[in-house]
PDB file of N, CA and C in Angstrom:
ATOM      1  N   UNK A   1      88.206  59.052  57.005  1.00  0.00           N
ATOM      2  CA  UNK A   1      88.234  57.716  57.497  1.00  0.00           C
ATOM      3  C   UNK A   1      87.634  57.600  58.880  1.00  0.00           C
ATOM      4  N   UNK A   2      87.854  58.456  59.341  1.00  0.00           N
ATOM      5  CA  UNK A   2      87.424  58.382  61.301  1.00  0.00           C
ATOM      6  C   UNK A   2      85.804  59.075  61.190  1.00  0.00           C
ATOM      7  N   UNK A   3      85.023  59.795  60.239  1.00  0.00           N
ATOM      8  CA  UNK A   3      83.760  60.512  60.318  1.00  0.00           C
ATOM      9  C   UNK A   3      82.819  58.777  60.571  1.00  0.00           C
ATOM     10  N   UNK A   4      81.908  59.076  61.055  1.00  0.00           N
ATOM     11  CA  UNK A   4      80.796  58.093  61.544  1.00  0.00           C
ATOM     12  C   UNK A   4      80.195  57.466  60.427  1.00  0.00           C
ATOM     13  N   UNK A   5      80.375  56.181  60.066  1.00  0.00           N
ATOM     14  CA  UNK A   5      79.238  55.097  59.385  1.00  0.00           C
ATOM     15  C   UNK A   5      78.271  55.773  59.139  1.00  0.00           C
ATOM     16  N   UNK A   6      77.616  55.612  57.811  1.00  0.00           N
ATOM     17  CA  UNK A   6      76.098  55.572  57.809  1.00  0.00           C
ATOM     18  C   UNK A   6      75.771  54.298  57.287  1.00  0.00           C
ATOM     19  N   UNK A   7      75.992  53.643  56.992  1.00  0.00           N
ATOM     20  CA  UNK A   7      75.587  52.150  57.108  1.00  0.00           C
ATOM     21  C   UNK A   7      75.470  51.539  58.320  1.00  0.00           C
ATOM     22  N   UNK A   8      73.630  50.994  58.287  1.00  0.00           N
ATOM     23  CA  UNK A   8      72.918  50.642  59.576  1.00  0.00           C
ATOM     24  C   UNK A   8      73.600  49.388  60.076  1.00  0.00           C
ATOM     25  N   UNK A   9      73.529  49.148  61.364  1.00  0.00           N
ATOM     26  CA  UNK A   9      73.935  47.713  61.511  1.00  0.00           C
ATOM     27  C   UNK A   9      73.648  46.665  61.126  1.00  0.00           C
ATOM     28  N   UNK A  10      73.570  45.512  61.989  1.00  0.00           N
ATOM     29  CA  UNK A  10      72.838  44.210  61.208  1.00  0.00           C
ATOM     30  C   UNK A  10      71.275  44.702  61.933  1.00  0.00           C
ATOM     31  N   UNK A  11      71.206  45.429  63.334  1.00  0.00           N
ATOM     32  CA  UNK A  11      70.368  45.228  63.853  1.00  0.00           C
ATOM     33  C   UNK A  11      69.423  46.668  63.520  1.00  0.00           C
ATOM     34  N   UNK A  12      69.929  47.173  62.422  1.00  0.00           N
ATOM     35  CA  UNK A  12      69.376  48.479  61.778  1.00  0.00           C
ATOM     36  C   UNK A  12      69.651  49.364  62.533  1.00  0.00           C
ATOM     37  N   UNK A  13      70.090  49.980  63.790  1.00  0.00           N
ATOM     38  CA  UNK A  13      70.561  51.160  64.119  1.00  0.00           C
ATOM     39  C   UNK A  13      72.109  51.314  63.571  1.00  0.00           C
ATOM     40  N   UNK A  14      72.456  52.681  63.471  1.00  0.00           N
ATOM     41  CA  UNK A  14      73.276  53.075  63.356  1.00  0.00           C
ATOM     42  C   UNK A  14      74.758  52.961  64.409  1.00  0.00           C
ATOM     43  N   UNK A  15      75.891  52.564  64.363  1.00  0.00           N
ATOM     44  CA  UNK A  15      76.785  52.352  64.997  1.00  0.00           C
ATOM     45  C   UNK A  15      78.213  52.379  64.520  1.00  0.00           C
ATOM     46  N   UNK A  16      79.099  53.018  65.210  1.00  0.00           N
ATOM     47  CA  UNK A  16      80.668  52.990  64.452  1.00  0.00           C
ATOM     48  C   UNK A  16      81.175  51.957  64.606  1.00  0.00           C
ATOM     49  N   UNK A  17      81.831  51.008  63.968  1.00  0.00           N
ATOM     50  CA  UNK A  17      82.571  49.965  64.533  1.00  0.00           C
ATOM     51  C   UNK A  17      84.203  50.182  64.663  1.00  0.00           C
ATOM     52  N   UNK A  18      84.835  49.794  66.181  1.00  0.00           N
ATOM     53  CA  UNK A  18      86.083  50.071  66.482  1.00  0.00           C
ATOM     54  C   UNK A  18      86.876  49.255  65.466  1.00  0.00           C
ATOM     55  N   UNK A  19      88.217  50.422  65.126  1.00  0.00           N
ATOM     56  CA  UNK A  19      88.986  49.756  63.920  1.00  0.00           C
ATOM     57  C   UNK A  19      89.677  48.235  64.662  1.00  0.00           C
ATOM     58  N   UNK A  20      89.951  47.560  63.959  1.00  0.00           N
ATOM     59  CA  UNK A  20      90.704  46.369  63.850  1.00  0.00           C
ATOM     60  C   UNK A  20      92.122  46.375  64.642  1.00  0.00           C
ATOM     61  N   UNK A  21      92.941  45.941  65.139  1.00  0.00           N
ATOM     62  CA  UNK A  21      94.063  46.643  65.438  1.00  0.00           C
ATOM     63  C   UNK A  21      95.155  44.926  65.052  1.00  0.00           C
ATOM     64  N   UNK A  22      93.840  43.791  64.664  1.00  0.00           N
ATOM     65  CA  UNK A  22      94.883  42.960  64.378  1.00  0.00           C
ATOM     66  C   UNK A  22      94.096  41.838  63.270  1.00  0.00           C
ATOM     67  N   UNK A  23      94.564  41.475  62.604  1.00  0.00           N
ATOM     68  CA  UNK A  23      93.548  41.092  60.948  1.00  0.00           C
ATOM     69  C   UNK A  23      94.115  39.020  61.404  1.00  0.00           C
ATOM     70  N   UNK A  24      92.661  38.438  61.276  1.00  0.00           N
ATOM     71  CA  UNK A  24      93.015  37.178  61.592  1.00  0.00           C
ATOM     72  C   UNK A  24      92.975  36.486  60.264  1.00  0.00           C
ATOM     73  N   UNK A  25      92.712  36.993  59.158  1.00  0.00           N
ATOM     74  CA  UNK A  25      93.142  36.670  57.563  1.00  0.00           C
ATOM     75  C   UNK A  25      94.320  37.554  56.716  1.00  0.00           C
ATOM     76  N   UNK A  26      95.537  37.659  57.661  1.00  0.00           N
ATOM     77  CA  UNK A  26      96.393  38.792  56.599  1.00  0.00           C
ATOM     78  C   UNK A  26      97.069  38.484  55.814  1.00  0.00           C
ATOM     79  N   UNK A  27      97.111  36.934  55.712  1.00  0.00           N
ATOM     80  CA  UNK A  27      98.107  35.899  54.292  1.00  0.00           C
ATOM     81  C   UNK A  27      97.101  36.433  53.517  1.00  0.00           C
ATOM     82  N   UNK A  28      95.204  36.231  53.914  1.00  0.00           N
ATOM     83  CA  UNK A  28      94.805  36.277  52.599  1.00  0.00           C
ATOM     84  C   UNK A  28      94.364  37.903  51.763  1.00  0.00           C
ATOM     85  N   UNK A  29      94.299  38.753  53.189  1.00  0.00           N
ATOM     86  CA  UNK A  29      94.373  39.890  52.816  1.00  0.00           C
ATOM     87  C   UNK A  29      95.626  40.680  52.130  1.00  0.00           C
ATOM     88  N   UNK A  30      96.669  40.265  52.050  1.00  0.00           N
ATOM     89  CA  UNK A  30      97.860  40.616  51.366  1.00  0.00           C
ATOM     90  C   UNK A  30      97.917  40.315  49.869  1.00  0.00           C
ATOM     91  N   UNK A  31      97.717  39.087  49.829  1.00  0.00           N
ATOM     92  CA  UNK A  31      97.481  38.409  48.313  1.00  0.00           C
ATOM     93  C   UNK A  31      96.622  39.189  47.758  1.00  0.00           C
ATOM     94  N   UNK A  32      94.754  39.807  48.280  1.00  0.00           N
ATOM     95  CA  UNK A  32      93.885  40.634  47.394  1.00  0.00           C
ATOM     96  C   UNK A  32      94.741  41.951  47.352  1.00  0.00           C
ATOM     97  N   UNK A  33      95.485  42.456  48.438  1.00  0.00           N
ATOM     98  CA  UNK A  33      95.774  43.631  48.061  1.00  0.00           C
ATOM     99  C   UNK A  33      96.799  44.081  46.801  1.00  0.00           C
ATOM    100  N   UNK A  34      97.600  42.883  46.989  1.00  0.00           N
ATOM    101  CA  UNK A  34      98.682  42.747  45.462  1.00  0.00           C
ATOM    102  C   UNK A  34      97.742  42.271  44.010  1.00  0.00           C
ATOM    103  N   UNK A  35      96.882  41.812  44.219  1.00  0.00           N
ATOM    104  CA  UNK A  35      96.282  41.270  43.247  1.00  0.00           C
ATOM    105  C   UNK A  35      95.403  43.108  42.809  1.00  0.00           C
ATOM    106  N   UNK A  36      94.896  43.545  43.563  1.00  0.00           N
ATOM    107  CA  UNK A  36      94.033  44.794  42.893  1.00  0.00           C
ATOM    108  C   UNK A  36      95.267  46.227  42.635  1.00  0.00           C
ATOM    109  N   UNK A  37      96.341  45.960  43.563  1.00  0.00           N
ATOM    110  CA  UNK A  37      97.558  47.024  42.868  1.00  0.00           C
ATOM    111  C   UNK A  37      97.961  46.202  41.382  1.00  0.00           C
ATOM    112  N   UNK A  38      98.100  44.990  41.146  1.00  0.00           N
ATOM    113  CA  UNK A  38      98.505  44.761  40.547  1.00  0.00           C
ATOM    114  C   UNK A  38      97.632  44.713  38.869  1.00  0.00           C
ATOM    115  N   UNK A  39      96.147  44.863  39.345  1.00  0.00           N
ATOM    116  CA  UNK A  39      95.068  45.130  38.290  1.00  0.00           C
ATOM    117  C   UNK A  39      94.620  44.016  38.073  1.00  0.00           C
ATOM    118  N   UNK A  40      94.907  42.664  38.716  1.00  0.00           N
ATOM    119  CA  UNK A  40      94.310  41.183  38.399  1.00  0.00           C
ATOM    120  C   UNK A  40      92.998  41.246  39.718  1.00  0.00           C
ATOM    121  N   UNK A  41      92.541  41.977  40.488  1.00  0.00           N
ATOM    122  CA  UNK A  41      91.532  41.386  41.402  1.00  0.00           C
ATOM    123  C   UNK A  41      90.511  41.410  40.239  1.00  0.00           C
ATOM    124  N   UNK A  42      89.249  40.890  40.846  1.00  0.00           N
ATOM    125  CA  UNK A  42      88.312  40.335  40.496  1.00  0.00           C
ATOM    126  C   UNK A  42      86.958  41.987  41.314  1.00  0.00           C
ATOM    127  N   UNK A  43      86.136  42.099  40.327  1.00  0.00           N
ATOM    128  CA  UNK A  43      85.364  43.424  40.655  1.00  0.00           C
ATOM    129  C   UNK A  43      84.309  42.844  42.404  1.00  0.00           C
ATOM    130  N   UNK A  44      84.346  41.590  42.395  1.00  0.00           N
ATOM    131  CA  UNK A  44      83.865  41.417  43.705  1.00  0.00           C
ATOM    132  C   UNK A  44      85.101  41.141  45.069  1.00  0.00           C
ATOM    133  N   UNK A  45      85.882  40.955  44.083  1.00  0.00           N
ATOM    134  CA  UNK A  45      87.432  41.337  45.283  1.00  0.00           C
ATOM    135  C   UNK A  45      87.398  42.629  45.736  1.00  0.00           C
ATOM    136  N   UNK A  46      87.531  43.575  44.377  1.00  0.00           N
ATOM    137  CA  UNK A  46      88.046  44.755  45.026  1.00  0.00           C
ATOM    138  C   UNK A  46      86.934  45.693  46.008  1.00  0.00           C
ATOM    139  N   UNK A  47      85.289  44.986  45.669  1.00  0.00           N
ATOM    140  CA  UNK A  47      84.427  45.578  46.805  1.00  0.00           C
ATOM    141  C   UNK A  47      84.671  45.549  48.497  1.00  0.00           C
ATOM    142  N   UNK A  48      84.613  44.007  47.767  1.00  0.00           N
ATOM    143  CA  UNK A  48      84.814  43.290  49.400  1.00  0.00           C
ATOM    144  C   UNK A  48      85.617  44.032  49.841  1.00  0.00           C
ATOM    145  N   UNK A  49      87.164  44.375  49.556  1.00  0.00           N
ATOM    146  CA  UNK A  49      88.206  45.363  50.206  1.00  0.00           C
ATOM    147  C   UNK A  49      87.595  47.045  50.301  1.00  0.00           C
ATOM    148  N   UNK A  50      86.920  47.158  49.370  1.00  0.00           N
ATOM    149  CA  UNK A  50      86.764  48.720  49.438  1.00  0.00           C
ATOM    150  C   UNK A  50      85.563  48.991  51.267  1.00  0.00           C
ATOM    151  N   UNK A  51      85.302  47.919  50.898  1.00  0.00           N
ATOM    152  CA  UNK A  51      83.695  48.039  51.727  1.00  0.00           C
ATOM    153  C   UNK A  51      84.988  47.746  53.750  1.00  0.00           C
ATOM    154  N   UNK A  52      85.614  46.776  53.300  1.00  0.00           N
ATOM    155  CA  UNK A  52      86.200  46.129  54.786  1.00  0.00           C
ATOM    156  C   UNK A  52      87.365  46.954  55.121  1.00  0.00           C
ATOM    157  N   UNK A  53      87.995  47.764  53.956  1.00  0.00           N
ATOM    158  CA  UNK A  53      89.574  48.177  54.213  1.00  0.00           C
ATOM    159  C   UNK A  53      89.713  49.392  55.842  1.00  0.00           C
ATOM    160  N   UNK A  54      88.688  49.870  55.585  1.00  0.00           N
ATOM    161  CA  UNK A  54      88.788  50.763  57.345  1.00  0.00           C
ATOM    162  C   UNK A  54      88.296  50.230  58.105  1.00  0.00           C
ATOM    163  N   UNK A  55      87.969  49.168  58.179  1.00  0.00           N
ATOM    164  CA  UNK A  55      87.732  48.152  59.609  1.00  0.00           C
ATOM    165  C   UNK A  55      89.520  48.167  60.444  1.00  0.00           C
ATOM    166  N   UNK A  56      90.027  47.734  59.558  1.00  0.00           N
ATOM    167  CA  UNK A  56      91.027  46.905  60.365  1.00  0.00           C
ATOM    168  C   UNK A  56      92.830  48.015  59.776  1.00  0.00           C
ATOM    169  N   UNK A  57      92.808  47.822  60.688  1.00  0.00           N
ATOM    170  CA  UNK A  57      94.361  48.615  60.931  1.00  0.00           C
ATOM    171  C   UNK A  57      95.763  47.998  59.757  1.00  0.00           C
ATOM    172  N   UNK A  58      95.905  47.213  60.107  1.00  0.00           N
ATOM    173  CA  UNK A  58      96.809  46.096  59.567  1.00  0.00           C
ATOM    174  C   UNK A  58      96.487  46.222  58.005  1.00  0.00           C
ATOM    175  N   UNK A  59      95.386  46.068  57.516  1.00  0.00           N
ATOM    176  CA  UNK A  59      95.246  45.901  56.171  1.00  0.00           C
ATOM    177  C   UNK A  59      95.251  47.142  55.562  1.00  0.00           C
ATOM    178  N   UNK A  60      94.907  48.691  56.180  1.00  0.00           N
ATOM    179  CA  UNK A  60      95.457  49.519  55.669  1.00  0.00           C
ATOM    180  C   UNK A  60      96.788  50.369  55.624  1.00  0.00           C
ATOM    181  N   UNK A  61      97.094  49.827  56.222  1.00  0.00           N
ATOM    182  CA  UNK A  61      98.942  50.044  56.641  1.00  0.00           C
ATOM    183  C   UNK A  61      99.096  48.984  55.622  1.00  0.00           C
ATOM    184  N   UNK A  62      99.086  47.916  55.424  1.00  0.00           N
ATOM    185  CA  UNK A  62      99.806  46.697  54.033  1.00  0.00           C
ATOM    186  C   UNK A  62      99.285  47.336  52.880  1.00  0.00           C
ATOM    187  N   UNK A  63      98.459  48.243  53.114  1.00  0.00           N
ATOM    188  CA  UNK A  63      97.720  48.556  51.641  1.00  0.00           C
ATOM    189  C   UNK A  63      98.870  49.754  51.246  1.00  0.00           C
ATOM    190  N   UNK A  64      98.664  50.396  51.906  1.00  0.00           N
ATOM    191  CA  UNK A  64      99.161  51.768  52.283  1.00  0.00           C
ATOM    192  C   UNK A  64     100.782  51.310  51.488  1.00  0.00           C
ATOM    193  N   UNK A  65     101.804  50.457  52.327  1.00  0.00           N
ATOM    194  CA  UNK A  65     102.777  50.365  52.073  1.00  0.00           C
ATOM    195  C   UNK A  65     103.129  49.305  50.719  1.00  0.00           C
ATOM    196  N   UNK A  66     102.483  48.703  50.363  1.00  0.00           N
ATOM    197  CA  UNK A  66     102.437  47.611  49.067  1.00  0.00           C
ATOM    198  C   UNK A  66     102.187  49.118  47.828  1.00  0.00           C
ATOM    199  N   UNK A  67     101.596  49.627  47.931  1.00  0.00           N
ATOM    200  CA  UNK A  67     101.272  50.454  46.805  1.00  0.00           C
ATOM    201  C   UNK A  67     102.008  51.419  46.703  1.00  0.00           C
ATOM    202  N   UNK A  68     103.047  52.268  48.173  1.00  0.00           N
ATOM    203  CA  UNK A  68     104.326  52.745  48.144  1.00  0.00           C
ATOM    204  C   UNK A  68     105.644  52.116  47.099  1.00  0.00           C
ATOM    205  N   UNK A  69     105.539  50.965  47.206  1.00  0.00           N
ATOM    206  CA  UNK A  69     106.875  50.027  47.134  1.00  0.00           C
ATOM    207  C   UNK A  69     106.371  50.017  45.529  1.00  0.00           C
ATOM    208  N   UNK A  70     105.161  49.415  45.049  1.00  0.00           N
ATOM    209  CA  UNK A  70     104.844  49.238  43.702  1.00  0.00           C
ATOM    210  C   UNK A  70     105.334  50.837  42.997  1.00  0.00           C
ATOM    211  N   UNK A  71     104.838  51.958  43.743  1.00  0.00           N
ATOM    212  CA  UNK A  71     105.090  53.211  42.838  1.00  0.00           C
ATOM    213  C   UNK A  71     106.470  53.762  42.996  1.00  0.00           C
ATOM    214  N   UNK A  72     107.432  53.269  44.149  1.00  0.00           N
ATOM    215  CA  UNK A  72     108.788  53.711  44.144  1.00  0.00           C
ATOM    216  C   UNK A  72     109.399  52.797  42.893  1.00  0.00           C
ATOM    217  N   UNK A  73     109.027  51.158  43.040  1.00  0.00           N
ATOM    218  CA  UNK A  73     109.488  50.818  42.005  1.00  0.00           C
ATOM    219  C   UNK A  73     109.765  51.133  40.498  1.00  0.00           C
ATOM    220  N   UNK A  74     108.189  51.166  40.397  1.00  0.00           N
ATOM    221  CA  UNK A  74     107.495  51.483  39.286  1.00  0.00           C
ATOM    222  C   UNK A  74     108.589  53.165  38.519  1.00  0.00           C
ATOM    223  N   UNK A  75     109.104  53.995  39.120  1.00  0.00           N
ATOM    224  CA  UNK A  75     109.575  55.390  39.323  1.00  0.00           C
ATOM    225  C   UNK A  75     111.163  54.885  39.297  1.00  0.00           C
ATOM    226  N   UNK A  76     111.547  53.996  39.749  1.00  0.00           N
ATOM    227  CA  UNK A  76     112.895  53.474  39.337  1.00  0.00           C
ATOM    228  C   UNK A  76     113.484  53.065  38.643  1.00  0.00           C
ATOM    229  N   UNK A  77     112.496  52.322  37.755  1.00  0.00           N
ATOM    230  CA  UNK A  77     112.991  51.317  37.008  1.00  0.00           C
ATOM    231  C   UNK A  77     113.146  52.201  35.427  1.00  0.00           C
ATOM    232  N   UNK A  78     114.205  51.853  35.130  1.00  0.00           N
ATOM    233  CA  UNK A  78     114.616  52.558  33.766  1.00  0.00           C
ATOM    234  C   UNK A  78     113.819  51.317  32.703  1.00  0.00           C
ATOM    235  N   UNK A  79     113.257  52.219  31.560  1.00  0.00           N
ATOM    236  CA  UNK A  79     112.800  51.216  30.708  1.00  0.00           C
ATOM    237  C   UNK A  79     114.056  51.358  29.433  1.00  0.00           C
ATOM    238  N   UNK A  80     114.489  50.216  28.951  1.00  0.00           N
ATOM    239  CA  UNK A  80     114.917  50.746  28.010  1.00  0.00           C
ATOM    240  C   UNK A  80     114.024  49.427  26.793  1.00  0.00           C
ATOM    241  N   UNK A  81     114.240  49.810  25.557  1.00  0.00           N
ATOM    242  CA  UNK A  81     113.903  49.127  24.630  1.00  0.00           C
ATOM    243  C   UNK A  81     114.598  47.874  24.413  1.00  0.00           C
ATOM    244  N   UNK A  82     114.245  46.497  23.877  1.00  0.00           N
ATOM    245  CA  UNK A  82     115.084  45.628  24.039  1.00  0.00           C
ATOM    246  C   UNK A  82     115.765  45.427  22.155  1.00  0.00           C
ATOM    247  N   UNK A  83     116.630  45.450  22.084  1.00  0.00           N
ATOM    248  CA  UNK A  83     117.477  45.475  20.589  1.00  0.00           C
ATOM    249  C   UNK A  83     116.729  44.721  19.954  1.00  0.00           C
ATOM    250  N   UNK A  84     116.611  45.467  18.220  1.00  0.00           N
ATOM    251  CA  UNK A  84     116.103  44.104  17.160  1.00  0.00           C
ATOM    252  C   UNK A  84     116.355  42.885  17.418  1.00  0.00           C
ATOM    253  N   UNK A  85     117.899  42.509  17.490  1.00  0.00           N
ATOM    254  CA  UNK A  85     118.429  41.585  17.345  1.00  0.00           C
ATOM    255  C   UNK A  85     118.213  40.386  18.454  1.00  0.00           C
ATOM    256  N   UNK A  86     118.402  41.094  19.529  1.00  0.00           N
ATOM    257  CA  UNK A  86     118.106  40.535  20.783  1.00  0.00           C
ATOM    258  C   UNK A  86     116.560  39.640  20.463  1.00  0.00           C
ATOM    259  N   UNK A  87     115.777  40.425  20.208  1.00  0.00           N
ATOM    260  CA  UNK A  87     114.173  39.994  20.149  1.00  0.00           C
ATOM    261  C   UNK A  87     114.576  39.313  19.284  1.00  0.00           C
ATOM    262  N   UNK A  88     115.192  38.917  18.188  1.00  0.00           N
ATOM    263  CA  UNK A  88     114.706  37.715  17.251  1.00  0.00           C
ATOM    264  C   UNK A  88     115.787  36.346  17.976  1.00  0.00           C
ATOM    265  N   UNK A  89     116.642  36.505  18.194  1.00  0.00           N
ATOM    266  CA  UNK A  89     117.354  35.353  18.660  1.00  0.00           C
ATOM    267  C   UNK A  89     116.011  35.156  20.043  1.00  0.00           C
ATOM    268  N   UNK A  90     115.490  35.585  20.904  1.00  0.00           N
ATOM    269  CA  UNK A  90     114.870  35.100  21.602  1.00  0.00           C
ATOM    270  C   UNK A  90     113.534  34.891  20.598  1.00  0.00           C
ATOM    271  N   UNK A  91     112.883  34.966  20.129  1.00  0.00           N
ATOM    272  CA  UNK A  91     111.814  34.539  19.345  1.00  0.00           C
ATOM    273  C   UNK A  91     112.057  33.269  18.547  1.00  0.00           C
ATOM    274  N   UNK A  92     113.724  32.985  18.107  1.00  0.00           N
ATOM    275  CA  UNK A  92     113.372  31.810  17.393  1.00  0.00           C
ATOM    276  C   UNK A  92     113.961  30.696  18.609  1.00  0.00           C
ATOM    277  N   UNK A  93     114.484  31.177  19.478  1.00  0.00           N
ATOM    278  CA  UNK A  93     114.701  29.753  20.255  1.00  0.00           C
ATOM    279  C   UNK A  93     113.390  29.777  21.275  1.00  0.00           C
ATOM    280  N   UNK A  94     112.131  30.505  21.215  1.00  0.00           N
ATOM    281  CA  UNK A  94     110.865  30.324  21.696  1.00  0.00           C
ATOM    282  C   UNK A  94     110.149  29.117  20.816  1.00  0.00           C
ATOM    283  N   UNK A  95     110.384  29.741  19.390  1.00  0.00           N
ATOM    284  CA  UNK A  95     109.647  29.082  18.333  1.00  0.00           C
ATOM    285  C   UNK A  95     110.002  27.703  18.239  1.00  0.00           C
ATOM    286  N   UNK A  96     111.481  27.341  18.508  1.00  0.00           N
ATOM    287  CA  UNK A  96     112.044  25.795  18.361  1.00  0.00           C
ATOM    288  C   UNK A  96     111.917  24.830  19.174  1.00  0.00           C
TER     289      UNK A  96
END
């Protein structure tokens, strides 16, 4: 993460840009980041993030910790099967 850019600037030389230390879109950067843990982003969402995510501090720490919380969950949660019976009483008061 910290090795030097090779992507030229706007002004074609080469330059590192200092990380972010405070994100002035993080309502909307939070929402893409749940949206691509969650497998609903959009393939020009998840660039845009892949390409911006080590700019800025904030959004990889929310990244970082949103995808903690999804896999502790995810590791907690007991699945169990839901009963025949169960599924049809909910299927016919869907159906009615």
């Amino acid at each position: 993460m910290n090795a030097p850019s090779n992507r030229p600037s706007a002004e074609g030389e080469k330059q590192e840009q200092p990380m972010k230390q405070h994100c002035e879109h993080h309502a909307e950067c939070i929402k893409k980041i749940q949206a691509i843990l969650d497998g609903e982003a959009t393939e020009s969402e998840k660039e845009h993030f892949r390409l911006n995510m080590d700019k800025c501090m904030p959004c990889i720490q929310s990244y970082h910790l949103e995808k903690c919380i999804k896999e502790a969950l995810h590791n907690k949660v007991l699945r169990k099967p839901c009963p025949d019976d169960l599924l049809a009483v909910i299927k016919a008061k869907v159906n009615s």
